[in-house]
Protein backbone atom coordinates (compact mmCIF):
# COMPACT_ATOMS: atom_id res chain seq x y z
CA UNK A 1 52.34 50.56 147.67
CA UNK A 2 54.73 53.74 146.47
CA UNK A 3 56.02 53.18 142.75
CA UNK A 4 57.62 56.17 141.03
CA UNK A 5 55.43 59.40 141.37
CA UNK A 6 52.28 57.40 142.87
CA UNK A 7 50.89 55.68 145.05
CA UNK A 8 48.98 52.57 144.46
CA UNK A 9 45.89 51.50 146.87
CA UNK A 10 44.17 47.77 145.82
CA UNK A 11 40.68 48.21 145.80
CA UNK A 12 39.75 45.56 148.19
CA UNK A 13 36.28 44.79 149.01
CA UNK A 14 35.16 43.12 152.32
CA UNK A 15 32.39 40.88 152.22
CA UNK A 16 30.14 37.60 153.57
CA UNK A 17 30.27 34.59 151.54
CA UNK A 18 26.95 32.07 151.60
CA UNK A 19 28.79 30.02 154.46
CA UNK A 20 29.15 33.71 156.53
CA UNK A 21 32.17 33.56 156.61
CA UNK A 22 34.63 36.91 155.96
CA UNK A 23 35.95 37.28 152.93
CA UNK A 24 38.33 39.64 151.62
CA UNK A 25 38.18 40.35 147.62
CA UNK A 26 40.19 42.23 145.08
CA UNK A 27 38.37 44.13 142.86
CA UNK A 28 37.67 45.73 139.41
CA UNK A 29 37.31 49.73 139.65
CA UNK A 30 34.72 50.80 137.36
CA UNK A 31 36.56 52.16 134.65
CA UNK A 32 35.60 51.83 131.15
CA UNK A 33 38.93 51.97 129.60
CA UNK A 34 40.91 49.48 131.11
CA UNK A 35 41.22 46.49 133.91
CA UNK A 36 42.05 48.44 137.07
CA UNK A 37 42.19 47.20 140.61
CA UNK A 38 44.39 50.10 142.18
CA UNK A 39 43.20 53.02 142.75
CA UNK A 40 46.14 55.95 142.25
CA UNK A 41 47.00 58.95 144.00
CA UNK A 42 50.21 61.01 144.05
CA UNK A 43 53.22 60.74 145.43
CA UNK A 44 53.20 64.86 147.01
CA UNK A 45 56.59 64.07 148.46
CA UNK A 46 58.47 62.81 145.72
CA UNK A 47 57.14 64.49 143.07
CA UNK A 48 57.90 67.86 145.42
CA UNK A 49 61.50 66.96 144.82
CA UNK A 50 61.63 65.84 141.67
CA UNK A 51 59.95 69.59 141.01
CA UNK A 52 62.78 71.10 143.16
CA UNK A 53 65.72 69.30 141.29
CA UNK A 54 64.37 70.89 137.79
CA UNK A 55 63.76 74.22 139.42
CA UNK A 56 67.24 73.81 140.50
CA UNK A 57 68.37 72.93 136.62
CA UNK A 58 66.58 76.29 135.26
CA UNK A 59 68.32 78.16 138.32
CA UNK A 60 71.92 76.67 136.64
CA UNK A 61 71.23 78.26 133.38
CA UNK A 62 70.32 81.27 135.19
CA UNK A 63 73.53 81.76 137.13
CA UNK A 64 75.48 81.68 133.32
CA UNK A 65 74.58 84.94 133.38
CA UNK A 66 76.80 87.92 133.41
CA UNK A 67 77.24 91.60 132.37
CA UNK A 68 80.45 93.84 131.24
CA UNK A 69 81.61 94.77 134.71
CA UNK A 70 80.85 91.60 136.45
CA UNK A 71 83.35 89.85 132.80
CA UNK A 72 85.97 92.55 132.66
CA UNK A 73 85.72 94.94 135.78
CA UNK A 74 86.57 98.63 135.30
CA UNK A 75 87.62 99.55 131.53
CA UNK A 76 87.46 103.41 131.98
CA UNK A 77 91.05 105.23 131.53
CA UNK A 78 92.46 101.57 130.02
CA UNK A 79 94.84 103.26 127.37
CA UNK A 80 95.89 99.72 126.34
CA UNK A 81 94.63 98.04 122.96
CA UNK A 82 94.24 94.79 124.36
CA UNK A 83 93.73 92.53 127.33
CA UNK A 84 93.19 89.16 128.70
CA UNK A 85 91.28 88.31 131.61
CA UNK A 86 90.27 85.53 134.23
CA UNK A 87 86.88 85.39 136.14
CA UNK A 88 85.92 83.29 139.32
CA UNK A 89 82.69 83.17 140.94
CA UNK A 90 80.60 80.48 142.79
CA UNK A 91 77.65 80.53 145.25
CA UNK A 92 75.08 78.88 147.09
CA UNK A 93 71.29 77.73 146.71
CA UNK A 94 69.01 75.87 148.35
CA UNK A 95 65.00 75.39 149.10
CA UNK A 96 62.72 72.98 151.41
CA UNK A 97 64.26 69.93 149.87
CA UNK A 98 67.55 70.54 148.40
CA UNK A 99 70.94 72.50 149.12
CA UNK A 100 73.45 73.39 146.10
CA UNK A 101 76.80 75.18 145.78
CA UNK A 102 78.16 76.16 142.24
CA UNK A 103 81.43 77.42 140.59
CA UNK A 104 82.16 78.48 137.49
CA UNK A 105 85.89 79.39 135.55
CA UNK A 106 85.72 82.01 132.40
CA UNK A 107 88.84 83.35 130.71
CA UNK A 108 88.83 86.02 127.88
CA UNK A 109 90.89 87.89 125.88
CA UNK A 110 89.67 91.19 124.10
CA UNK A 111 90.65 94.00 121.67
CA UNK A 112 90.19 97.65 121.87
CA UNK A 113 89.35 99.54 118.85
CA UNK A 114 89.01 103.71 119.39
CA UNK A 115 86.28 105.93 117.22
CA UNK A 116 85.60 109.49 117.96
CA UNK A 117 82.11 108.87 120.06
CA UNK A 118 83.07 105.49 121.33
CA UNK A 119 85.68 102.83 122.45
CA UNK A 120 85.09 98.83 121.20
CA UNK A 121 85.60 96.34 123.14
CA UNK A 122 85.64 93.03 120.89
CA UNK A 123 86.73 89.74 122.39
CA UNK A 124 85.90 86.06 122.79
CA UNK A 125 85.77 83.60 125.93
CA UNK A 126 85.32 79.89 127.45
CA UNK A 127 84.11 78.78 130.49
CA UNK A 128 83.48 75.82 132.70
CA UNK A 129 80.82 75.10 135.07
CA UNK A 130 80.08 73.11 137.91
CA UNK A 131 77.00 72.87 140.51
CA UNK A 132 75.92 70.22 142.94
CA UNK A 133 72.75 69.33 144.62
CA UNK A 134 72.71 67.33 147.20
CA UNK A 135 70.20 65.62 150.23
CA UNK A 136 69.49 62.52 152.43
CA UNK A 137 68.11 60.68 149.49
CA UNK A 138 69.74 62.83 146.49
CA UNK A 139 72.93 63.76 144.76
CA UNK A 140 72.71 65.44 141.66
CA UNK A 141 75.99 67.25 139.60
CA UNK A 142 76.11 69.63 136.45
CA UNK A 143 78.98 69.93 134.14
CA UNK A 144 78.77 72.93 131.60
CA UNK A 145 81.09 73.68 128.90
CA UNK A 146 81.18 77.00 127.11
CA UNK A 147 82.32 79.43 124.76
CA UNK A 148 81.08 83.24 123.81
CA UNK A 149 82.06 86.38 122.31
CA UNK A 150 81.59 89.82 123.31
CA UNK A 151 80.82 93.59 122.20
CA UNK A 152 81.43 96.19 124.78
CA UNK A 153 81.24 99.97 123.78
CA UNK A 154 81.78 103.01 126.04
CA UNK A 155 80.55 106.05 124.59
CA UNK A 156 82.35 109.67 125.69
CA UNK A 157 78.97 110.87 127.20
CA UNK A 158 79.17 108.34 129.84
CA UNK A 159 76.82 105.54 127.96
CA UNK A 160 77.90 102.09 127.61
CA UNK A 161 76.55 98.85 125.88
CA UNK A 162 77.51 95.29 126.30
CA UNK A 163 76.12 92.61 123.95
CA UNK A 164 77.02 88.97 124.44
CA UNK A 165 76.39 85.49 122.95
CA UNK A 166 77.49 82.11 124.23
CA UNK A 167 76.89 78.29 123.55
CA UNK A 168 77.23 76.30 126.80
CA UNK A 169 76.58 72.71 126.44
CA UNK A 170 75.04 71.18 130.20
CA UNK A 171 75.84 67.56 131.31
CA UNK A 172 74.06 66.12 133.98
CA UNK A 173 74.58 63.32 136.72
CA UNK A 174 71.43 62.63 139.24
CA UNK A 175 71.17 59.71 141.95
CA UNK A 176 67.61 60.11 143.21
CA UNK A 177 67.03 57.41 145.93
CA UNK A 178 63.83 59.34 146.87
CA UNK A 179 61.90 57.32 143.85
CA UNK A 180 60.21 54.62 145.55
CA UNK A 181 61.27 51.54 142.73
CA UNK A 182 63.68 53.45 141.06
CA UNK A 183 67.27 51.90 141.29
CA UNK A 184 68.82 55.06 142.22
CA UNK A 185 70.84 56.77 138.99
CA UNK A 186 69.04 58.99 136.50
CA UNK A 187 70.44 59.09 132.90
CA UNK A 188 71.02 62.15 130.80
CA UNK A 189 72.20 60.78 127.48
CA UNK A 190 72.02 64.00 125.42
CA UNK A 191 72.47 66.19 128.16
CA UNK A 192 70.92 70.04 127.02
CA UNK A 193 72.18 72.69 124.67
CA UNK A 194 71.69 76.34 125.66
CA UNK A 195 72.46 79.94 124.24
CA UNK A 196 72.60 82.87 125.70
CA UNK A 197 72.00 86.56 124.50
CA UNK A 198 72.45 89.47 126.39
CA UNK A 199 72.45 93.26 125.51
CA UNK A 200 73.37 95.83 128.11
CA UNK A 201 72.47 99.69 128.56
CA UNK A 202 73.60 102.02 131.10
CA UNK A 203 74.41 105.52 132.29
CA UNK A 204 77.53 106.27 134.23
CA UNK A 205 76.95 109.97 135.89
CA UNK A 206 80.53 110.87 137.05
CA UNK A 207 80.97 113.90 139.98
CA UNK A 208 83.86 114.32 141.96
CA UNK A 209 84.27 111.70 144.08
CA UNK A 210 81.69 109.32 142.97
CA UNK A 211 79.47 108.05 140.36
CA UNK A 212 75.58 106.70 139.94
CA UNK A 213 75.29 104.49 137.19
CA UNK A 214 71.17 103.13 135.95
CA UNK A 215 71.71 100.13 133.76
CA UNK A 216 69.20 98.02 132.03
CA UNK A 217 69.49 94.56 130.30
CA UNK A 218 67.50 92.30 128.72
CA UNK A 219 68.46 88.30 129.05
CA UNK A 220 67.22 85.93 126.01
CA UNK A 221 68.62 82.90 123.97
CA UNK A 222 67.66 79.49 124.23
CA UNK A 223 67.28 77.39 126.82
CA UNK A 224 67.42 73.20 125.80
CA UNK A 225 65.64 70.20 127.47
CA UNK A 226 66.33 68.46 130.22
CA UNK A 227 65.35 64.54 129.91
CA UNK A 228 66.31 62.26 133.19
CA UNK A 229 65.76 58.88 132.71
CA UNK A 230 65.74 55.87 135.01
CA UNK A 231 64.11 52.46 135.28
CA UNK A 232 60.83 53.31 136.06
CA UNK A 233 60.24 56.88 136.12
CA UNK A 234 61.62 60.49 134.36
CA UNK A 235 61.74 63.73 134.87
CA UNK A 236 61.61 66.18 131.96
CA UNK A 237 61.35 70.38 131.46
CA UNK A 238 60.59 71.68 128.12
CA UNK A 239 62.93 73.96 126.42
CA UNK A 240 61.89 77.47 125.85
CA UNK A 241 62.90 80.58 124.96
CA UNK A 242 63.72 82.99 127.63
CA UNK A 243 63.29 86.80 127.65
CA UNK A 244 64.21 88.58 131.04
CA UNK A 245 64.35 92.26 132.08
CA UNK A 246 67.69 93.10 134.69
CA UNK A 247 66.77 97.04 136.26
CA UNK A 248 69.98 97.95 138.29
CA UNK A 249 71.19 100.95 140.04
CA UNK A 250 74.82 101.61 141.51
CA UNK A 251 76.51 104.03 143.35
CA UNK A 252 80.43 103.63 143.79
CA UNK A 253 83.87 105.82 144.88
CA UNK A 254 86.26 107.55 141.85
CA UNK A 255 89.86 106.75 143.46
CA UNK A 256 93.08 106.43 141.86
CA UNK A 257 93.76 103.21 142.92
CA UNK A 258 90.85 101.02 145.51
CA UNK A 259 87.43 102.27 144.61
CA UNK A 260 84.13 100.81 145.85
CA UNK A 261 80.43 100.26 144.63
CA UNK A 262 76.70 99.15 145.97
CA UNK A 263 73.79 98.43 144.18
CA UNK A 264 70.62 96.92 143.39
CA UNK A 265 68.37 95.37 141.09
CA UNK A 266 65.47 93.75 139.89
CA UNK A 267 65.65 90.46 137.75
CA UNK A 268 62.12 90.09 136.21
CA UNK A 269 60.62 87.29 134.09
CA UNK A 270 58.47 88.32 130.59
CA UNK A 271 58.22 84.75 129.86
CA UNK A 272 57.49 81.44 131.54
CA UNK A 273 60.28 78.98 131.71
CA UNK A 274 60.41 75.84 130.44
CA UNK A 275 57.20 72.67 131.50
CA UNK A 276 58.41 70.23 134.28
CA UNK A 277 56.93 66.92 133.17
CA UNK A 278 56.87 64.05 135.71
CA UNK A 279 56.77 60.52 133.94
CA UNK A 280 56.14 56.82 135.92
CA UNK A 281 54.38 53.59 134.70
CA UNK A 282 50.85 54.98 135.59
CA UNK A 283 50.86 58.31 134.14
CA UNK A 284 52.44 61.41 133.09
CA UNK A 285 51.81 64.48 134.85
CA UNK A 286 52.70 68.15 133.08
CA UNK A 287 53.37 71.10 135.39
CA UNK A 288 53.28 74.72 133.31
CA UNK A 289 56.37 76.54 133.54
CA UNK A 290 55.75 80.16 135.51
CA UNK A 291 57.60 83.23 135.76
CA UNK A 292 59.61 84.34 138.55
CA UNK A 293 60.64 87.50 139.85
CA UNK A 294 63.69 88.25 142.21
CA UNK A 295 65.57 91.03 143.82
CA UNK A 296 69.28 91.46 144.43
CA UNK A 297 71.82 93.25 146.42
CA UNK A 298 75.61 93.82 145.90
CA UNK A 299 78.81 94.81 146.79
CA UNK A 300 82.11 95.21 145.32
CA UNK A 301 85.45 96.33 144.89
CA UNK A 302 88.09 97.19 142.26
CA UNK A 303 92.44 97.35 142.95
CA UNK A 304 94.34 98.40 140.58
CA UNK A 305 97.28 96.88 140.93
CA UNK A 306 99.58 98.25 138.60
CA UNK A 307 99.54 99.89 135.04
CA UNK A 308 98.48 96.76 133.69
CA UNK A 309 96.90 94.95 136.09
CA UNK A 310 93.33 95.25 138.15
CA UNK A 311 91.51 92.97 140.07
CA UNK A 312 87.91 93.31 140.98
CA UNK A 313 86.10 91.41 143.96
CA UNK A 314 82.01 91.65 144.96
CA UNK A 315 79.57 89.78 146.99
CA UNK A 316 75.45 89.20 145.58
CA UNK A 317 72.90 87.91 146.91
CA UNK A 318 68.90 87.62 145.28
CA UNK A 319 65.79 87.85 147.49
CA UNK A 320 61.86 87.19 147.40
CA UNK A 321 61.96 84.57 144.44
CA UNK A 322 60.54 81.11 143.83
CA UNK A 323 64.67 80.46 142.62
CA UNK A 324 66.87 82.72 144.78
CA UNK A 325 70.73 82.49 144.93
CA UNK A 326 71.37 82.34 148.67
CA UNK A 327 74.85 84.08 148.49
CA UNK A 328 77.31 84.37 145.47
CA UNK A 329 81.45 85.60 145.38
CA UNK A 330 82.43 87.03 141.95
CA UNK A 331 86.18 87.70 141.28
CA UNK A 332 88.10 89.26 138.04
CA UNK A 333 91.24 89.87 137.17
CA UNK A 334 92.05 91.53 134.28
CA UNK A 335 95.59 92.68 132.80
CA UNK A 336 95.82 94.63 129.80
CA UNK A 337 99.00 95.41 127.33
């Protein structure tokens, strides 16, 4: 018999009685704690999924994510003192049990302030979030609402810093028919809080025609708990602090107008993510969080469509992780005055 996350065998004893005749008996397991008559083994398969759907959760906090060019696009030569912009981007996942697509809406608006070393970017922003999950026996949708503000300085010796911090607030909606005795819908009254803090270096070598730009970042913040609950079983991860190293390197055109750039990178976890923590009527079982390690390739492009105006476009995609982001579209528009 299959009940939540286990499986339930009756210990059933075969036997003569004085009369010789077959007798079938249900009996006590030796167990000095309690009455038990079942022996209990795991579910692999649906605790394999319910593993992959909070993978999946700690994989939507990850894609929150962003850096100054990815927010804003290209700010060099912008002799305006302020700007407002729109970013787009969205993207697919998926492992052995589960496929997902995600989108996300920001919008900004930002103020430049000029010193003799530097230029200061300062500006706030909101966002919206949506991903889905879905399989035979499983949908699953997250809802994230957001706001952040920004610090962006370009230095005159071709340095530049970005330091962010945002609040996004994660709802989520789960049907999980794979839980043998579960009616279907898991609840997520408080849904999770999460922050994010970013800070940004890098190193834009200009030459004639094109540029090579090292960056390094370090991702932290907070990262809240996750508690789905239905009638007979939940599934749980920890919150924890996270602390990740981003290693980049780009090379891209210097045009007056359409310019191009490639790169890679190296996303790198210093600290384990959050516990996953499996709950039915017959036990709990606690899975340690781990850390993860991922490359990633991209490609982009930047228009500039008028004085005013640019809009930036660029592909990613991440490789060789536990959580990998099969393919993801990033778009930015950005007009300044």
């Amino acid at each position: 018999m299959e009940q939540g996350f286990s499986i339930y065998t009756p210990n059933v004893v075969f036997s003569y009685n004085e009369e010789n005749f077959a007798q079938w008996n249900l009996e006590k397991i030796d167990s000095k704690t309690k009455d038990e008559y079942f022996f209990t083994n795991d579910n692999t398969q649906a605790i394999a999924k319910a593993k992959s759907i909070l993978a999946q959760a700690t994989l939507g906090s990850m894609i929150e994510w962003n850096n100054m060019h990815k927010r804003m696009g290209e700010l060099r030569n912008n002799p305006y003192e302020s700007g407002v912009w729109l970013r787009t981007f969205g993207g697919g996942t998926s492992d052995e049990y589960n496929s997902g697509k995600y989108f996300e809406i920001q919008s900004g608006y930002d103020k430049l302030n000029e010193y003799s070393n530097f230029e200061l970017y300062s500006g706030v922003m909101i966002n919206y979030t949506n991903m889905n999950l879905s399989a035979t026996d499983l949908s699953a949708k997250l809802n994230g609402y957001g706001i952040g503000q920004y610090f962006s300085l370009l230095f005159n010796e071709g340095f530049y810093s970005d330091f962010v911090l945002r609040y996004i607030y994660h709802q989520n909606e789960v049907n999980a028919n794979f839980i043998p005795g579960n009616q279907g819908r898991l609840d997520d009254n408080d849904g999770s809080h999460n922050i994010i803090l970013s800070a940004e270096l890098g190193y834009r070598k200009n030459y004639d025609k094109f540029y090579l730009e090292p960056s390094l970042e370090f991702i932290s913040g907070y990262v809240g708990a996750m508690d789905l609950k239905g009638d007979i079983a939940s599934l749980k991860r920890s919150s924890y602090i996270p602390l990740v190293a981003k290693t980049a390197f780009f090379i891209g055109s210097q045009n007056q107008n359409l310019n191009f750039r490639t790169g890679l990178g190296l996303y790198a976890d210093l600290i384990k993510t959050g516990d996953q923590i499996l709950e039915d009527q017959a036990s709990q079982r606690r899975y340690e969080g781990k850390k993860d390690q991922r490359m990633f390739i991209n490609l982009g492009s930047d228009y500039k469509l008028n004085d005013k105006t640019r809009f930036s476009f660029e592909f990613e995609k991440t490789f060789f992780g536990d959580l990998n982001v099969d393919w993801s579209v990033n778009a930015n528009l950005r007009y300044s005055f």
